[in-house]
Protein backbone atom coordinates (compact mmCIF):
# COMPACT_ATOMS: atom_id res chain seq x y z
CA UNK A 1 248.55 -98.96 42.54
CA UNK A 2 245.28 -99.56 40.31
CA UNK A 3 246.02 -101.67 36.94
CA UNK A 4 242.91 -100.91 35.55
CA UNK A 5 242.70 -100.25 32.17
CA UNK A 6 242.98 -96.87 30.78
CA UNK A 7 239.43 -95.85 28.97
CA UNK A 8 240.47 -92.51 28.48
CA UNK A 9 242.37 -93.29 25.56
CA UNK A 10 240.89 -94.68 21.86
CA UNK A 11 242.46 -98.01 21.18
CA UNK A 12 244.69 -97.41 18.01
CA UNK A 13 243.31 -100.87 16.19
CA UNK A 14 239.73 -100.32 17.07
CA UNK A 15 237.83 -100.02 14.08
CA UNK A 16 240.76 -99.66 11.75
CA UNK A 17 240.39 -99.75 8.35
CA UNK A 18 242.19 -99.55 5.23
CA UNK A 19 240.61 -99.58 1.60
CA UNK A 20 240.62 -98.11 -1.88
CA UNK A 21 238.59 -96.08 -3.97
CA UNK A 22 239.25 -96.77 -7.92
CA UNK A 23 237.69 -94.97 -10.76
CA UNK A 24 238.75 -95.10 -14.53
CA UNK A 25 237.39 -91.77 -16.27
CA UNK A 26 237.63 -89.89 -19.49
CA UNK A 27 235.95 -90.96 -22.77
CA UNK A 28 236.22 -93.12 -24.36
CA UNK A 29 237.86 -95.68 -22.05
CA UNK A 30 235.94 -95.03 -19.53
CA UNK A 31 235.71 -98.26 -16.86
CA UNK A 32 232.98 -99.62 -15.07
CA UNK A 33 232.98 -102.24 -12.78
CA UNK A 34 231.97 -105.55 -13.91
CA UNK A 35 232.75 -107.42 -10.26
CA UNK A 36 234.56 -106.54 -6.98
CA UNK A 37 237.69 -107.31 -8.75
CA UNK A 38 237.17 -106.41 -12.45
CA UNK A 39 236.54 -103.27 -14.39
CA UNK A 40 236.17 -102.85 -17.92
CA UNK A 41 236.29 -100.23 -20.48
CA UNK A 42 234.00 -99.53 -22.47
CA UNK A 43 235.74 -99.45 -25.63
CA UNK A 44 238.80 -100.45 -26.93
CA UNK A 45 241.63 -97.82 -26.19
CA UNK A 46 245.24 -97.48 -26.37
CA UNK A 47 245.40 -95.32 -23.05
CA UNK A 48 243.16 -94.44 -20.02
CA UNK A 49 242.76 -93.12 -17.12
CA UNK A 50 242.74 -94.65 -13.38
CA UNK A 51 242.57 -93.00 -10.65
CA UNK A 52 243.31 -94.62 -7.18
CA UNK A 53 242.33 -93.40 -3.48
CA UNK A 54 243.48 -95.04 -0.35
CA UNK A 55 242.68 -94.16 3.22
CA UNK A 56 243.63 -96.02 6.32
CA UNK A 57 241.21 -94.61 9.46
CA UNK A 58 239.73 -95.35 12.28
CA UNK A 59 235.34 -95.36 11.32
CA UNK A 60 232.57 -97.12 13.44
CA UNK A 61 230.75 -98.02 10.65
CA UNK A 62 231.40 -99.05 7.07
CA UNK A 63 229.28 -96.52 5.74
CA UNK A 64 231.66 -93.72 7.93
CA UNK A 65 234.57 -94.99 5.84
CA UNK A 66 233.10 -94.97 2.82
CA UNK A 67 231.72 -91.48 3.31
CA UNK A 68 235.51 -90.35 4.53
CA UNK A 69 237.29 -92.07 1.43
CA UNK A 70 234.59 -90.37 -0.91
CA UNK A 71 235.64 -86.83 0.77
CA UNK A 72 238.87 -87.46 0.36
CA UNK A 73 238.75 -88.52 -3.38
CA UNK A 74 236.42 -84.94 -4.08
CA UNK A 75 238.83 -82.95 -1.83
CA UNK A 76 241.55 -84.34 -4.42
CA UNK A 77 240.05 -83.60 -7.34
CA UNK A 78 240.44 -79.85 -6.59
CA UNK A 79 243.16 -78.51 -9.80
CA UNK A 80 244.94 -76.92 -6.00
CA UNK A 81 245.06 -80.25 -4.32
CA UNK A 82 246.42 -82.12 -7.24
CA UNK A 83 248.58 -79.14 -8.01
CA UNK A 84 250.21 -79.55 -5.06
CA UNK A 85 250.46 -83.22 -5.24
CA UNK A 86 252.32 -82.76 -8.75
CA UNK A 87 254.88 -80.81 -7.15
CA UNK A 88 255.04 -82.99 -4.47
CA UNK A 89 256.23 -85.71 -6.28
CA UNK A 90 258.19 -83.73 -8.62
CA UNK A 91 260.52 -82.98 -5.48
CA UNK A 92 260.19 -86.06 -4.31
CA UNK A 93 262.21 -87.06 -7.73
CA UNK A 94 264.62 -84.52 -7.90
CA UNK A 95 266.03 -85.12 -4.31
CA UNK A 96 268.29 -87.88 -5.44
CA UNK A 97 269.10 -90.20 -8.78
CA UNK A 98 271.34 -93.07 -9.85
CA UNK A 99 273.27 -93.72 -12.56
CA UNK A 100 274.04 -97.17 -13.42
CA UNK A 101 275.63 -97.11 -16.40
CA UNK A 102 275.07 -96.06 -20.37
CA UNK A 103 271.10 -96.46 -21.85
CA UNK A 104 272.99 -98.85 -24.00
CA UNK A 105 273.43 -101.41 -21.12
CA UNK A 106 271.11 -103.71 -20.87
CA UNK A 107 272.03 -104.56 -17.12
CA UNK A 108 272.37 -100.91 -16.44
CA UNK A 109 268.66 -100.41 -17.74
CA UNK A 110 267.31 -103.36 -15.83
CA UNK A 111 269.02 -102.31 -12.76
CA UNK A 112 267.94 -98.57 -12.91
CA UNK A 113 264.56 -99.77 -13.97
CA UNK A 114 264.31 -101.83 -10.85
CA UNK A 115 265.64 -98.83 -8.49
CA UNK A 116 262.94 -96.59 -10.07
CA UNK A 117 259.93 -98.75 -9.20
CA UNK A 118 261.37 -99.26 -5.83
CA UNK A 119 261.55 -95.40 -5.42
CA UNK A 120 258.20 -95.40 -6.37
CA UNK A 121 256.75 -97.83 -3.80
CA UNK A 122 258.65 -95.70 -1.33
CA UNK A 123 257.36 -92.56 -1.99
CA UNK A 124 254.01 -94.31 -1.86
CA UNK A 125 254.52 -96.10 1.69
CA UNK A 126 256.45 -93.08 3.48
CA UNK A 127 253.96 -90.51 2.92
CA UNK A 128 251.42 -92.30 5.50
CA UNK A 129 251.04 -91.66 9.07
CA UNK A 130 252.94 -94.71 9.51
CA UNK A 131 256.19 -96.16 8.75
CA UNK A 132 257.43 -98.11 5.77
CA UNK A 133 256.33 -101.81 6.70
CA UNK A 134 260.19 -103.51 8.14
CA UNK A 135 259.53 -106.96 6.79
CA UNK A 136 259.41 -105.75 2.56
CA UNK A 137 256.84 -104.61 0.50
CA UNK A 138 253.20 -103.70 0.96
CA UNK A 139 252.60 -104.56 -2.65
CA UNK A 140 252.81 -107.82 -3.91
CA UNK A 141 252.85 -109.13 -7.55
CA UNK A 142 252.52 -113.14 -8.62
CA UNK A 143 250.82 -115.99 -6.40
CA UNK A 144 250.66 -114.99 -3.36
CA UNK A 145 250.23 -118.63 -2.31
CA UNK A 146 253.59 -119.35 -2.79
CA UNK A 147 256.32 -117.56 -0.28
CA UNK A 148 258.67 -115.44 -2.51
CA UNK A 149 261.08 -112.58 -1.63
CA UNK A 150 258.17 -109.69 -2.25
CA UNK A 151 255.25 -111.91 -0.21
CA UNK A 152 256.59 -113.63 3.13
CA UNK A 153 253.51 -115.24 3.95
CA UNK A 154 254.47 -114.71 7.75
CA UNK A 155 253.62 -111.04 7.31
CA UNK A 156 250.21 -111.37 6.06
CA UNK A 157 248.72 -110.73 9.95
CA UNK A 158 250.25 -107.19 9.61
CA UNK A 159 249.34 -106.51 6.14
């Protein structure tokens, strides 16, 4: 019986990679980055646009990855692509609702409020080729250096 390992197969971590692609467009707020963390419109403006691409893949190289998220973001940008996306996520809506009470109820508002956003973040997580993470949220909000119920600081090795 031979226990030697099997090299016919691609190791499923090797290489893997996750990142984002942000870019704010259409005048006159359009951003531009002023550091690795920051962007900036230009002008003041009451609304803008951001649009966000994320791929998780396996690349050999950074410049592979950021060649693949680039594709992906000018694949998108195709009225078809987005089309479908649209109705995508107009189904994804439709499929099921809940009513927690009258508009007039403050309670009821927070609460359906609360069960919208955390549609949202599923719609977001399940349409990967993995699963929704088991231990919470991908996305985390406040400071994330002190343990709360959206950022267990135990799960940061599989984040």
């Amino acid at each position: 019986m031979s226990h030697a390992l099997n090299t016919s197969r691609r190791d499923p971590f090797l290489h893997l990679t996750f990142g984002a692609l942000l870019r704010g467009g259409g005048s006159p707020s359009s951003l531009s980055r002023v550091s690795p963390t920051e962007l900036m419109s230009q002008t003041a403006a009451t609304a803008l646009q951001l649009e966000v691409w994320t791929l998780a893949t396996q690349t050999d190289t950074p410049e592979e990855f950021e060649r693949k998220i680039l594709a992906e973001a000018a694949a998108y940008r195709s009225k078809t692509t987005h089309a479908r996306a649209a109705e995508a996520w107009a189904s994804y809506w439709q499929r099921s609702y809940v009513r927690f009470g009258p508009a007039s109820d403050v309670h009821a508002f927070e609460l359906s409020r609360r069960w919208m956003v955390q549609r949202a973040v599923h719609g977001m997580l399940g349409r990967g080729a993995w699963p929704i993470k088991f231990n919470g949220n991908l996305f985390t909000v406040g400071d994330v250096s002190k343990p709360t119920a959206e950022a267990d600081m135990w799960a940061k090795v599989h984040t």
